[in-house]
Protein backbone atom coordinates (compact mmCIF):
# COMPACT_ATOMS: atom_id res chain seq x y z
CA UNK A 1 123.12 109.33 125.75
CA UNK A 2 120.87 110.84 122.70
CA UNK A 3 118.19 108.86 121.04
CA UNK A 4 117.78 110.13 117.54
CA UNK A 5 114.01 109.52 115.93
CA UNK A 6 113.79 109.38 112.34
CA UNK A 7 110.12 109.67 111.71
CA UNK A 8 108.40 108.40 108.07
CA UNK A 9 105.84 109.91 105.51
CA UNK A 10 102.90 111.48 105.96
CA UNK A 11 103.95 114.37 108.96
CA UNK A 12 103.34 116.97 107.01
CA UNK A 13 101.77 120.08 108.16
CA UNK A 14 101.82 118.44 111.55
CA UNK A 15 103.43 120.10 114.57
CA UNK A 16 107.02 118.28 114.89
CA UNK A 17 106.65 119.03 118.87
CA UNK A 18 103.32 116.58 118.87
CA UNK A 19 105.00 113.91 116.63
CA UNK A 20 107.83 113.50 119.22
CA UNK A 21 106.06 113.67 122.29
CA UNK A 22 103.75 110.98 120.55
CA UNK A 23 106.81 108.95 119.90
CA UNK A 24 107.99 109.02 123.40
CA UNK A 25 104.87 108.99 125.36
CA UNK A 26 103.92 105.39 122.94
CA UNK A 27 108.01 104.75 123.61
CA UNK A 28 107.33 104.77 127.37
CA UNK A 29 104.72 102.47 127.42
CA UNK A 30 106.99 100.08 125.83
CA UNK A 31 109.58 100.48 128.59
CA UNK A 32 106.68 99.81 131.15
CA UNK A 33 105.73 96.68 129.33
CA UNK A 34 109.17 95.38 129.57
CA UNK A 35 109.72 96.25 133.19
CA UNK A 36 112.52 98.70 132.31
CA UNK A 37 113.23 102.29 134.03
CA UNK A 38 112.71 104.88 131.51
CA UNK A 39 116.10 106.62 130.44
CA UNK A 40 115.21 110.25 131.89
CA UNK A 41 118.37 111.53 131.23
CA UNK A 42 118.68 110.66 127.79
CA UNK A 43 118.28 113.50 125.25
CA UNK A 44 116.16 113.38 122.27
CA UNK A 45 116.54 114.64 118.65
CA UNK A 46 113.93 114.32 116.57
CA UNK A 47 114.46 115.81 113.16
CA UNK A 48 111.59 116.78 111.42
CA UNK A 49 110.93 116.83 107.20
CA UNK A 50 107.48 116.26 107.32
CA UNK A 51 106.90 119.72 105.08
CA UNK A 52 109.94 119.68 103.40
CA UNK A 53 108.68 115.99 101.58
CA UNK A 54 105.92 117.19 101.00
CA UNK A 55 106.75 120.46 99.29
CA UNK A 56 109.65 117.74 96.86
CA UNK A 57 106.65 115.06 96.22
CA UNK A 58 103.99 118.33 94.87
CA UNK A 59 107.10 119.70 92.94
CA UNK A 60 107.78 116.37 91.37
CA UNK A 61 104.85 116.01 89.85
CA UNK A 62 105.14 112.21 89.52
CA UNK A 63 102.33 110.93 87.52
CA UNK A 64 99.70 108.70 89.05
CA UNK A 65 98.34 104.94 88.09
CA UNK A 66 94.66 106.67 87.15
CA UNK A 67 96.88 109.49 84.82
CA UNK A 68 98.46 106.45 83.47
CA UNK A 69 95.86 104.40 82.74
CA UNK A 70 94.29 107.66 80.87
CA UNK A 71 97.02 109.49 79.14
CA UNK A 72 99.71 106.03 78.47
CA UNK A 73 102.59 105.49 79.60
CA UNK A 74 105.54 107.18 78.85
CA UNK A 75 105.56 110.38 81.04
CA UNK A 76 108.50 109.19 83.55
CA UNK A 77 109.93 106.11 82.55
CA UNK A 78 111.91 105.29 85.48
CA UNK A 79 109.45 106.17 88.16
CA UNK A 80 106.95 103.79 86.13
CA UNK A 81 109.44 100.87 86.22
CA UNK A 82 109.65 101.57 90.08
CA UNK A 83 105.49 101.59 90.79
CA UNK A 84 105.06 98.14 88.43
CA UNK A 85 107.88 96.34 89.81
CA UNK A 86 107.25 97.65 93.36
CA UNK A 87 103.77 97.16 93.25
CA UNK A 88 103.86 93.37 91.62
CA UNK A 89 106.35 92.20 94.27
CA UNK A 90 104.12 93.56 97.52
CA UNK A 91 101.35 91.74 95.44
CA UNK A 92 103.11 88.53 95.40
CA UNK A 93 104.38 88.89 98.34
CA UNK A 94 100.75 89.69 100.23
CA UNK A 95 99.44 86.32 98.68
CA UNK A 96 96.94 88.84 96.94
CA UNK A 97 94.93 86.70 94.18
CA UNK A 98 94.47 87.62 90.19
CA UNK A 99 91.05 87.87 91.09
CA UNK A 100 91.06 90.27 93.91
CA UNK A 101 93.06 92.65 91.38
CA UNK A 102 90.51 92.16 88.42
CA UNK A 103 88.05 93.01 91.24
CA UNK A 104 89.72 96.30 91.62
CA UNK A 105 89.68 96.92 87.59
CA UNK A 106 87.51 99.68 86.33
CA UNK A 107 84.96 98.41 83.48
CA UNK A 108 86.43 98.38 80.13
CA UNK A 109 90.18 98.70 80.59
CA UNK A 110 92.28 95.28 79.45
CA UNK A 111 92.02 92.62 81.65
CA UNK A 112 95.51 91.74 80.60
CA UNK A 113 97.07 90.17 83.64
CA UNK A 114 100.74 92.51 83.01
CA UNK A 115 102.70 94.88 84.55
CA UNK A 116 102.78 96.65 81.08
CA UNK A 117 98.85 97.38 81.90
CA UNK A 118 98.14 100.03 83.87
CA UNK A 119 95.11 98.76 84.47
CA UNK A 120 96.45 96.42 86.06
CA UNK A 121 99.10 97.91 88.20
CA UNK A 122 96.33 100.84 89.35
CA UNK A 123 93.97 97.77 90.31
CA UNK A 124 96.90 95.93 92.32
CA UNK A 125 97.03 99.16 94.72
CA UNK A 126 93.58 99.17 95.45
CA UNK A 127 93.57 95.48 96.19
CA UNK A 128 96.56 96.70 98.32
CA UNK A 129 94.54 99.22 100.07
CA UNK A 130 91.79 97.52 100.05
CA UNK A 131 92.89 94.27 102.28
CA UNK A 132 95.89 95.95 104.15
CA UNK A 133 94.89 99.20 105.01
CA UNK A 134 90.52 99.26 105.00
CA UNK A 135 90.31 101.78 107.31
CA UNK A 136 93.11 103.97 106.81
CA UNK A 137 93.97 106.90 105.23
CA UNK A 138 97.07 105.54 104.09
CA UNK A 139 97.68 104.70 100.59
CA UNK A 140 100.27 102.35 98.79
CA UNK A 141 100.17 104.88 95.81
CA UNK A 142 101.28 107.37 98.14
CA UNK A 143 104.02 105.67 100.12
CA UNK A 144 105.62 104.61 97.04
CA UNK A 145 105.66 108.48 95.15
CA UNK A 146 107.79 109.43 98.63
CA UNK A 147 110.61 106.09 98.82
CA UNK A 148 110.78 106.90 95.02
CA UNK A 149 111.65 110.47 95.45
CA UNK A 150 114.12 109.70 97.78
CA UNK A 151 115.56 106.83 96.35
CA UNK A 152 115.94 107.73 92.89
CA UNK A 153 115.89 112.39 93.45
CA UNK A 154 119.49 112.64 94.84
CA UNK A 155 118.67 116.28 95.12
CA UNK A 156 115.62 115.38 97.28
CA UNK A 157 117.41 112.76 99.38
CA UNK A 158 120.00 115.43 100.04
CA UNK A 159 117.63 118.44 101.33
CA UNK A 160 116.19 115.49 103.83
CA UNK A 161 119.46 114.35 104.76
CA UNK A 162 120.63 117.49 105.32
CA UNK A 163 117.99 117.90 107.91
CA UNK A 164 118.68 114.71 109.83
CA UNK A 165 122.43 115.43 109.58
CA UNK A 166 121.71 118.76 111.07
CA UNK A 167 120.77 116.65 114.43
CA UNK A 168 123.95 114.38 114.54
CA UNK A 169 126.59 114.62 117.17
CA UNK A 170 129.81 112.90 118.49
CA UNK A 171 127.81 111.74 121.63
CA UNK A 172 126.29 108.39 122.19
CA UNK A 173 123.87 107.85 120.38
CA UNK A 174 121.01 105.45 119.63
CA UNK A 175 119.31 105.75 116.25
CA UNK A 176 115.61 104.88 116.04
CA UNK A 177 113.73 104.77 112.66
CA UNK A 178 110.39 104.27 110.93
CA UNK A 179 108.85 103.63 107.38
CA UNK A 180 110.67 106.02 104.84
CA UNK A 181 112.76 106.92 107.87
CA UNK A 182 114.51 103.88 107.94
CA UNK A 183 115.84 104.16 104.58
CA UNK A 184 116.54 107.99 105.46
CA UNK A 185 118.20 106.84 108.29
CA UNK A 186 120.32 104.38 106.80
CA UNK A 187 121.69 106.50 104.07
CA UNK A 188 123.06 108.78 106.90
CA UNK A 189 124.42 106.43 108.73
CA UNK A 190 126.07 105.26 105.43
CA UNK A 191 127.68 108.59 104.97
CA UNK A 192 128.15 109.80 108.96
CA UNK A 193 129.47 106.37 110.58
CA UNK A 194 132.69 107.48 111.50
CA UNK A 195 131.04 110.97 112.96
CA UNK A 196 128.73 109.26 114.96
CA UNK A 197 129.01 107.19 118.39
CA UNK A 198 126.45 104.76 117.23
CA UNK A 199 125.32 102.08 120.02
CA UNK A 200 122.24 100.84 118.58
CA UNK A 201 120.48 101.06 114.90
CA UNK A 202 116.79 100.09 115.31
CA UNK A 203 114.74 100.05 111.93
CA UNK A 204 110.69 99.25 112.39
CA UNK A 205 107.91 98.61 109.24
CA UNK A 206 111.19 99.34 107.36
CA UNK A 207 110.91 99.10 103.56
CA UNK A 208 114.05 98.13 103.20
CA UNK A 209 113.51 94.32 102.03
CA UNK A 210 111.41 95.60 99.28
CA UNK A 211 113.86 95.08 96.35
CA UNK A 212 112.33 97.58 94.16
CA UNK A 213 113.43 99.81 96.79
CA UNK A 214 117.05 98.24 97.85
CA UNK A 215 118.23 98.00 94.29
CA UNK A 216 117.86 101.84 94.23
CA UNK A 217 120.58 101.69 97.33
CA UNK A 218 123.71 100.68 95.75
CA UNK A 219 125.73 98.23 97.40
CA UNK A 220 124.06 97.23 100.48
CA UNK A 221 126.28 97.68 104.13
CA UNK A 222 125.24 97.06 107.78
CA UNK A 223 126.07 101.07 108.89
CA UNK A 224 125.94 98.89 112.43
CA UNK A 225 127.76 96.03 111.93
CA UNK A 226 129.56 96.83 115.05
CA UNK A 227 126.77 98.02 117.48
CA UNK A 228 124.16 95.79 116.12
CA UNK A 229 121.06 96.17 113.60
CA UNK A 230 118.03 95.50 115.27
CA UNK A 231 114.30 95.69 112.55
CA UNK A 232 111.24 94.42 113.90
CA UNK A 233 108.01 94.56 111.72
CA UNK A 234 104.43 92.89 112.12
CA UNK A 235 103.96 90.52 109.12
CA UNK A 236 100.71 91.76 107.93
CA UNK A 237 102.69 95.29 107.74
CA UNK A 238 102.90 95.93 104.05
CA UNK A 239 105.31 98.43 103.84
CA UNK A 240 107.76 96.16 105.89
CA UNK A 241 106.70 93.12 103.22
CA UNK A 242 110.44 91.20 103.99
CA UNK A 243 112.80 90.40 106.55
CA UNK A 244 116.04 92.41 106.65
CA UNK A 245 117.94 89.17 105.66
CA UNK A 246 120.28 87.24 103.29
CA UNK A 247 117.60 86.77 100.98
CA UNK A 248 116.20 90.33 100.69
CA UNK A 249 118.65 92.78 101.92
CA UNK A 250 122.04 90.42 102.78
CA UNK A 251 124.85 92.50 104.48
CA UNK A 252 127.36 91.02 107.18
CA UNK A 253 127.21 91.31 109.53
CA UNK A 254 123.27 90.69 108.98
CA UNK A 255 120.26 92.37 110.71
CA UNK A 256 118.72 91.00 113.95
CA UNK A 257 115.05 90.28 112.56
CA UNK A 258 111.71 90.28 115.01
CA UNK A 259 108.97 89.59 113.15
CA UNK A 260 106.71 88.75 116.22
CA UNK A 261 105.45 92.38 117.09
CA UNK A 262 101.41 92.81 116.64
CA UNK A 263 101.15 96.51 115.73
CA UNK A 264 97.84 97.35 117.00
CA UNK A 265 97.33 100.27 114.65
CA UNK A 266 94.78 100.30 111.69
CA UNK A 267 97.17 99.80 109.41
CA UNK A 268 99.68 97.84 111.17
CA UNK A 269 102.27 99.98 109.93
CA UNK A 270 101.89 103.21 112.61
CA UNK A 271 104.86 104.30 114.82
CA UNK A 272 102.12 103.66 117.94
CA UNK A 273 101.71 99.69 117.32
CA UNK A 274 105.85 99.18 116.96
CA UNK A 275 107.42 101.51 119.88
CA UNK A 276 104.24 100.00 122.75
CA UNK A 277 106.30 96.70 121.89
CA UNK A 278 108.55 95.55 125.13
CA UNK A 279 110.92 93.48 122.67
CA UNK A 280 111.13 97.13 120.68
CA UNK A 281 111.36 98.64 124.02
CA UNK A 282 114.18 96.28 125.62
CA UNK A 283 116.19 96.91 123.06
CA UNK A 284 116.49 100.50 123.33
CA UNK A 285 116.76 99.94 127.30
CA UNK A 286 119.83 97.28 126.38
CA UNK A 287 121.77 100.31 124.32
CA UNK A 288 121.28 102.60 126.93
CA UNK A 289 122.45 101.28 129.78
């Protein structure tokens, strides 16, 4: 049996030894919290893009809400559709008020309440950051210039795939995924079913219900449907804003949701707070054995 870990953003310039071990060290705990005997002879593959994202995102040169808000819009159409739309539809769907964004406004910009403001749209990713992530170094702003390389760059998505591909074999497998790895991961698994012995497909603070990011997918499949498609996320996780369901991301067969996992990170959105979880946990144990 091989457990494949598809890691998210932000690993650059980070040793892709220490990132796994961290992963299965905080995976271990979760097997000890559900009483289950840790797979030792399980092999793990953990492909690592950390650097290569990073060196796409600094090439890409995608313009930011403060270069926006100075210089107009204009300067990338489509990844400026993707940031208002994206951003408006975590706001709405964090419960985050009009006044907590015109908090966030700098002095003298239009207080026009519009996604056509940049104002605006810069302000709703502070209030964002602000509420969701106060003591983090994570940014929205961030997070969003990586999904939209990947989702909308097919020459990016392809040097990252490439990478993950590089790991896949014809043994059992169990596929493991977080953040901007679960959307990695499921474009794989779109192209690589039929190479693959999947047995499990477990997604965590997936993005994946966000439609600003889905719509970017094409036609939405469960690459599981016969193995099962198991995505927990803790609710006050912004990047995982939705349920995998019929409403935001309906395939059939559809995703096994858990919504009841309290990531204990600062952000509720690390790797740490989601694999310590014994459901999490249980679940890998169940496809191994």
């Amino acid at each position: 049996m091989r457990i494949l870990m598809v890691h998210g953003r932000g690993q650059g310039s980070q040793a892709a030894a220490e990132i796994q071990a961290n992963w299965v060290k905080t995976l271990r705990r979760g097997f000890d919290a559900a009483g289950k005997p840790w797979p030792s002879a399980a092999i793990i593959d953990f492909p690592y893009y950390g650097d290569t994202l990073d060196d796409l995102v600094a090439k890409a040169k995608l313009p930011a809400p403060a270069d926006l808000v100075a210089k107009g819009p204009g300067q990338n159409a489509e990844f400026e559709e993707f940031m208002q739309s994206a951003l408006e539809e975590m706001r709405q769907g964090s419960s985050i008020s009009d006044t907590e964004v015109w908090e966030n406004m700098d002095s003298g910009l239009s207080q026009e309440k519009s996604v056509q403001n940049w104002g605006w749209v810069q302000a709703i990713a502070r209030a964002i950051d602000k509420r969701l992530t106060p003591a983090s170094t994570f940014t929205i702003e961030h997070f969003l210039y990586d999904v939209f390389l990947y989702v909308a760059r097919p020459g990016a998505a392809r040097r990252i795939n490439e990478i993950v591909e590089a790991k896949l074999t014809r043994e059992p497998t169990i596929v493991i995924a977080h953040s901007l790895g679960a959307v990695v991961a499921y474009s794989v698994l779109q192209s690589h079913r039929q190479d693959l012995d999947l047995r499990k497909f477990i997604t965590v603070g997936s993005p994946l219900g966000v439609r600003a990011i889905s719509s970017k997918l094409g036609v939405l499949r469960n690459p599981a449907a016969q193995v099962g498609w198991y995505n927990a996320f803790d609710v006050r996780d912004i990047v995982s804003l939705n349920p995998l369901n019929d409403e935001y991301f309906p395939v059939d067969p559809g995703v096994v949701n858990n919504d009841q996992v309290s990531n204990g990170t600062e952000n509720r959105h690390g790797i740490a707070g989601y694999l310590d979880d014994p459901n999490v946990a249980a679940q890998v144990a169940g496809a191994v054995s």
